[in-house]
Protein backbone atom coordinates (compact mmCIF):
# COMPACT_ATOMS: atom_id res chain seq x y z
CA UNK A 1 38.25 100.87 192.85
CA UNK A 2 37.72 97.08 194.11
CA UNK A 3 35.30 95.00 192.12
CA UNK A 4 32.26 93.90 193.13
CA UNK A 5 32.32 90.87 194.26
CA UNK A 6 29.79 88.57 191.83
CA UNK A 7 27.40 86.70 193.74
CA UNK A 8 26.77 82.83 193.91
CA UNK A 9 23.98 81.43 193.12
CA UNK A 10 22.27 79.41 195.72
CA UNK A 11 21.79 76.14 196.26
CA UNK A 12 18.90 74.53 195.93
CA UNK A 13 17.81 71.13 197.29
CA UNK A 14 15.05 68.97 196.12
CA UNK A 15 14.32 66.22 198.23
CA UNK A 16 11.82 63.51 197.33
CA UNK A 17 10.81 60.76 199.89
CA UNK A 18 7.95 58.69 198.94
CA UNK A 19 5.31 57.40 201.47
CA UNK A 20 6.05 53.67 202.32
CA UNK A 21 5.22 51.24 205.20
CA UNK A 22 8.72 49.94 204.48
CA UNK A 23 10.90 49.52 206.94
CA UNK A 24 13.90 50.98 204.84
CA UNK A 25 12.99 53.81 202.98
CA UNK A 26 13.97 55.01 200.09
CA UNK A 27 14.70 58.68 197.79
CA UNK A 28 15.93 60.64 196.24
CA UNK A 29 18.12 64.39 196.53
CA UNK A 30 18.73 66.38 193.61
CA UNK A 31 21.27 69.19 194.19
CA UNK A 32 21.82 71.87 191.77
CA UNK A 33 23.73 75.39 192.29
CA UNK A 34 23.71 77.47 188.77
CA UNK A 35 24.28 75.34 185.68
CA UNK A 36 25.79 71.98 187.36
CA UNK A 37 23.57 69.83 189.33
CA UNK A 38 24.00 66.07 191.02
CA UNK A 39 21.20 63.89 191.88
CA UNK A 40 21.86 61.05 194.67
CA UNK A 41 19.62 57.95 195.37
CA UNK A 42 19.23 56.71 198.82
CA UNK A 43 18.18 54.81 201.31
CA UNK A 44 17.30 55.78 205.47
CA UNK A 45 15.41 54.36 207.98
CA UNK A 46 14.89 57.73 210.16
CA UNK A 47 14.94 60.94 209.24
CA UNK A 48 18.03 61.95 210.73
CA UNK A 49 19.85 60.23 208.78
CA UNK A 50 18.72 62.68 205.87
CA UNK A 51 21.81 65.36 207.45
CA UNK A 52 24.33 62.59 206.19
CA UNK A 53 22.84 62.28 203.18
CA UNK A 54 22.90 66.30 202.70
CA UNK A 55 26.53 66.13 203.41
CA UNK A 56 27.45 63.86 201.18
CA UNK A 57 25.38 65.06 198.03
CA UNK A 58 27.47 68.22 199.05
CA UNK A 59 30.82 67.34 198.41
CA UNK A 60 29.73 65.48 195.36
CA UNK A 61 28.13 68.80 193.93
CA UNK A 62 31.39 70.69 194.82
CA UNK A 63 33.40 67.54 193.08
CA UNK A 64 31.11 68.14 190.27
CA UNK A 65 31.96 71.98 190.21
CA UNK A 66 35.90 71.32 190.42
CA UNK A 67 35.87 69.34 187.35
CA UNK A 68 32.42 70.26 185.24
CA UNK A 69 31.94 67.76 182.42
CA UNK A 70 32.24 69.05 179.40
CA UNK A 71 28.74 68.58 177.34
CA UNK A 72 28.97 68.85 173.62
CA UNK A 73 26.46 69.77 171.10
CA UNK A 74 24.82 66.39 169.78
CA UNK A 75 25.59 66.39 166.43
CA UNK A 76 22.77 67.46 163.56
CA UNK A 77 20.64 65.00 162.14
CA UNK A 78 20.96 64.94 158.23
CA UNK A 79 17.39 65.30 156.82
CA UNK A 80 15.34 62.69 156.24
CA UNK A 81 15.06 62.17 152.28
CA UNK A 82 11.87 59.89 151.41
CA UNK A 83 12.83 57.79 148.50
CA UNK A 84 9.89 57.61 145.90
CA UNK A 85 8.26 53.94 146.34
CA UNK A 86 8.65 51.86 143.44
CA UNK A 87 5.75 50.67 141.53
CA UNK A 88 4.55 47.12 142.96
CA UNK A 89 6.40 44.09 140.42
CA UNK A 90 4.10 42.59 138.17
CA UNK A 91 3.46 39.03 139.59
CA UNK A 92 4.90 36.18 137.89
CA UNK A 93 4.78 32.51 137.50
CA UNK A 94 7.09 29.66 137.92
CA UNK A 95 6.63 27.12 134.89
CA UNK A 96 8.74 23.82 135.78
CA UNK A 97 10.81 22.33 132.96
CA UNK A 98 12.61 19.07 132.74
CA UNK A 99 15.80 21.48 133.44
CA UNK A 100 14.98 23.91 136.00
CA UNK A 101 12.31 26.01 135.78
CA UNK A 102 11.37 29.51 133.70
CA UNK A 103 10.01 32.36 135.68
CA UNK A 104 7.49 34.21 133.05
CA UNK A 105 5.35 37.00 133.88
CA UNK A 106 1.60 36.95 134.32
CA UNK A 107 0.48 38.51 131.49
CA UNK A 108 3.03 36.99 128.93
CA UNK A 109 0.78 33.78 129.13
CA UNK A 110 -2.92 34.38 128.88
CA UNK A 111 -6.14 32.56 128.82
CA UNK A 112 -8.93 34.01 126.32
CA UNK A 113 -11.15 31.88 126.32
CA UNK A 114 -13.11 33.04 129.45
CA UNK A 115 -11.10 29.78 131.61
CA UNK A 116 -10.66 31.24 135.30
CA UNK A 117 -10.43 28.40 137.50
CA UNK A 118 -6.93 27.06 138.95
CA UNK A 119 -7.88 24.19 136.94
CA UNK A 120 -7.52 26.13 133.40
CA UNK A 121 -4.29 27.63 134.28
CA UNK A 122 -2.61 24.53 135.74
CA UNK A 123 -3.50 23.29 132.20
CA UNK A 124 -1.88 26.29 130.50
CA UNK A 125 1.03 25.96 132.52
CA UNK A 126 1.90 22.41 131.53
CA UNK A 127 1.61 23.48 128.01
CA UNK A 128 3.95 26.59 128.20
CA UNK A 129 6.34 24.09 129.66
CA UNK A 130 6.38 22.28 126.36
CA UNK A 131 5.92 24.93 124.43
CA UNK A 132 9.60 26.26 125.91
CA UNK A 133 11.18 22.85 126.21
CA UNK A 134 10.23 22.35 122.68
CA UNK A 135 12.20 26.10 121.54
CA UNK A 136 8.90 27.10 120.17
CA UNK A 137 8.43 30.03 123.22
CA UNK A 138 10.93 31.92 124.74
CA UNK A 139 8.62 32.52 127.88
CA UNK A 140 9.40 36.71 126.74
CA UNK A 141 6.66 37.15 124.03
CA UNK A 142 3.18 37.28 125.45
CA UNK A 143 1.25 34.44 124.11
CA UNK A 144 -2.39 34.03 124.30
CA UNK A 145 -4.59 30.38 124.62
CA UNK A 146 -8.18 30.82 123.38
CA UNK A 147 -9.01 27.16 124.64
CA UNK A 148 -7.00 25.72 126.84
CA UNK A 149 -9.09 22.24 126.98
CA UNK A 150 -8.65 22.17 123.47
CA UNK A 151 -4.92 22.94 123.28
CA UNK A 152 -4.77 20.25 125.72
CA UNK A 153 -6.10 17.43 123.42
CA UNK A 154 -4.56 18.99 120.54
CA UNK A 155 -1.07 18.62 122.09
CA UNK A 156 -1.66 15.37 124.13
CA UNK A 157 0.13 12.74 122.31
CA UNK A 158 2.93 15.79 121.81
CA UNK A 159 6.35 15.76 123.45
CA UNK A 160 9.70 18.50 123.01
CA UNK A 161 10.74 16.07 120.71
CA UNK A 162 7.36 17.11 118.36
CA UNK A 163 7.93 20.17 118.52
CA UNK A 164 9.91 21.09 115.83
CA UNK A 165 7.20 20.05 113.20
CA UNK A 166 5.33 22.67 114.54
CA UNK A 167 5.44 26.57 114.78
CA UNK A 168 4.15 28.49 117.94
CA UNK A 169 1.53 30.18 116.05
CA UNK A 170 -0.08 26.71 115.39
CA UNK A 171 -0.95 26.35 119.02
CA UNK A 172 -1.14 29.88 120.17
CA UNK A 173 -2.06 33.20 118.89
CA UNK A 174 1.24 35.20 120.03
CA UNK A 175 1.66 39.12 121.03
CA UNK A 176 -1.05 41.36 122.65
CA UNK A 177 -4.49 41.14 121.89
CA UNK A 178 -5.31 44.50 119.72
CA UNK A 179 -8.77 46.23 120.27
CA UNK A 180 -10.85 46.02 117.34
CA UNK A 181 -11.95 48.63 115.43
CA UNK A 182 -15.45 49.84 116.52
CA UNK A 183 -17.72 50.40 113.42
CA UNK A 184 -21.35 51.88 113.27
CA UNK A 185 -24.11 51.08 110.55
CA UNK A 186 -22.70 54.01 108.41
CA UNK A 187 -19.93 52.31 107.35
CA UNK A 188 -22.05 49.83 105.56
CA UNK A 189 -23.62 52.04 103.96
CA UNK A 190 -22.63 52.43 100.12
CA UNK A 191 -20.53 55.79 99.11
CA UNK A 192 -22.25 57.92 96.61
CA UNK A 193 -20.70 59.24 93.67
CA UNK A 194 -21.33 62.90 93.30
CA UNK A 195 -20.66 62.20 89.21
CA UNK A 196 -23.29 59.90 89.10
CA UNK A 197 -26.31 62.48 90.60
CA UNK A 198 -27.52 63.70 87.40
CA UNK A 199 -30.57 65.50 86.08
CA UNK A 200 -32.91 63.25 84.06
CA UNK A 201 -35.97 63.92 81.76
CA UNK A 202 -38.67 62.18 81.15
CA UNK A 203 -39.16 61.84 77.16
CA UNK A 204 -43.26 62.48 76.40
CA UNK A 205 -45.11 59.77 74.42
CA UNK A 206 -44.57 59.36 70.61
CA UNK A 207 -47.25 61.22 69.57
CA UNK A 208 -49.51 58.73 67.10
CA UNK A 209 -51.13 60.23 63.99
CA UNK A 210 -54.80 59.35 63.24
CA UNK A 211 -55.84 59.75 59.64
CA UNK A 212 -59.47 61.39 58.47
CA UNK A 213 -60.12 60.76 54.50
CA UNK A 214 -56.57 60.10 53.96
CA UNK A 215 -55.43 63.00 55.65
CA UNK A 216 -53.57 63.32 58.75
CA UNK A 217 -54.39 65.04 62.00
CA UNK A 218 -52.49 68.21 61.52
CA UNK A 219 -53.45 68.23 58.12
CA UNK A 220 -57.33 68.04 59.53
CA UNK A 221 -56.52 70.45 62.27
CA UNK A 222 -55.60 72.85 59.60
């Protein structure tokens, strides 16, 4: 029994000419039959020129079918892996030196005395510089100034060369301020010993004797 011939599928033609006062036009064919297609750009100045372009998208369709490009699967994206953000650096501050400079962090140089103007911390930045020229601060330990006017005068006739007279604890207080303790008005009041709560009497009144003729009061009462 002879197969059945299996039919072709058609061809299809989409031709797109867009309106223009031009006087060469321009457009576009695409031609497709099945799974291959070719699309031709053009231009004509009457439409019977269109046949020729026909033909020729033609023979490039059936070029197209003689040797079909071979399209390959584009290859899988790996997934997207989000990378936790770090947490933001704590800011720091540059402290010139008369070598270089020492970058120390923010809160490894503090001002408690209630100082918040650029002013104050200028100030307190000349000082650290000493203060680490001098090898009495290692810019690591958190030191903090509780007036920095008054460091100021206190160290103004002071130079690295001074410095070793001196400890860092004479200028600064050093390390983290600690929160004190919070107390209430029972802790002043003074403990009670539970030994000490004792029963007491009261002793009555010697009694005095009155005398009547020489004799006493019981002896009258008698």
């Amino acid at each position: 029994m002879p197969k059945k011939a299996v039919p072709k599928p058609p061809t299809v033609l989409t031709l797109t000419l867009p309106d223009t006062d031009d006087a060469t036009r321009t457009g576009t064919l695409l031609i497709q039959r099945g799974e291959l297609a070719h699309l031709a750009r053009f231009t004509y100045t009457r439409i019977a020129d269109l046949n020729e372009v026909i033909a020729e998208a033609m023979i490039a369709l059936s070029a197209v079918e003689a040797d079909p490009p071979v399209i390959t699967e584009a290859p899988t994206a790996p997934p997207v892996t989000t990378k936790p953000t770090p947490p933001p650096a704590e800011p720091t501050v540059d402290i010139p030196l008369k070598k270089g400079k020492r970058t120390v962090k923010i809160s490894h140089l503090k001002l408690t005395g209630g100082e918040t103007d650029a002013a104050a911390y200028r100030q307190a930045v000349q000082l650290a510089a000493i203060l680490i020229d001098g090898k009495l601060w290692d810019g690591e330990t958190p030191i903090r100034i509780a007036d920095v006017y008054a460091l100021a005068k206190k160290m103004k006739h002071l130079t690295a060369r001074d410095m070793p007279l001196f400890s860092l604890t004479d200028f600064v207080q050093v390390g983290d301020a600690q929160p004190e303790a919070a107390t209430d008005g029972a802790d002043d009041m003074p403990a009670v010993d539970d030994d000490e709560d004792e029963a007491f009497t009261v002793a009555p009144p010697h009694e005095i004797a009155h005398s009547t003729n020489g004799a006493s009061a019981h002896t009258s009462l008698l």
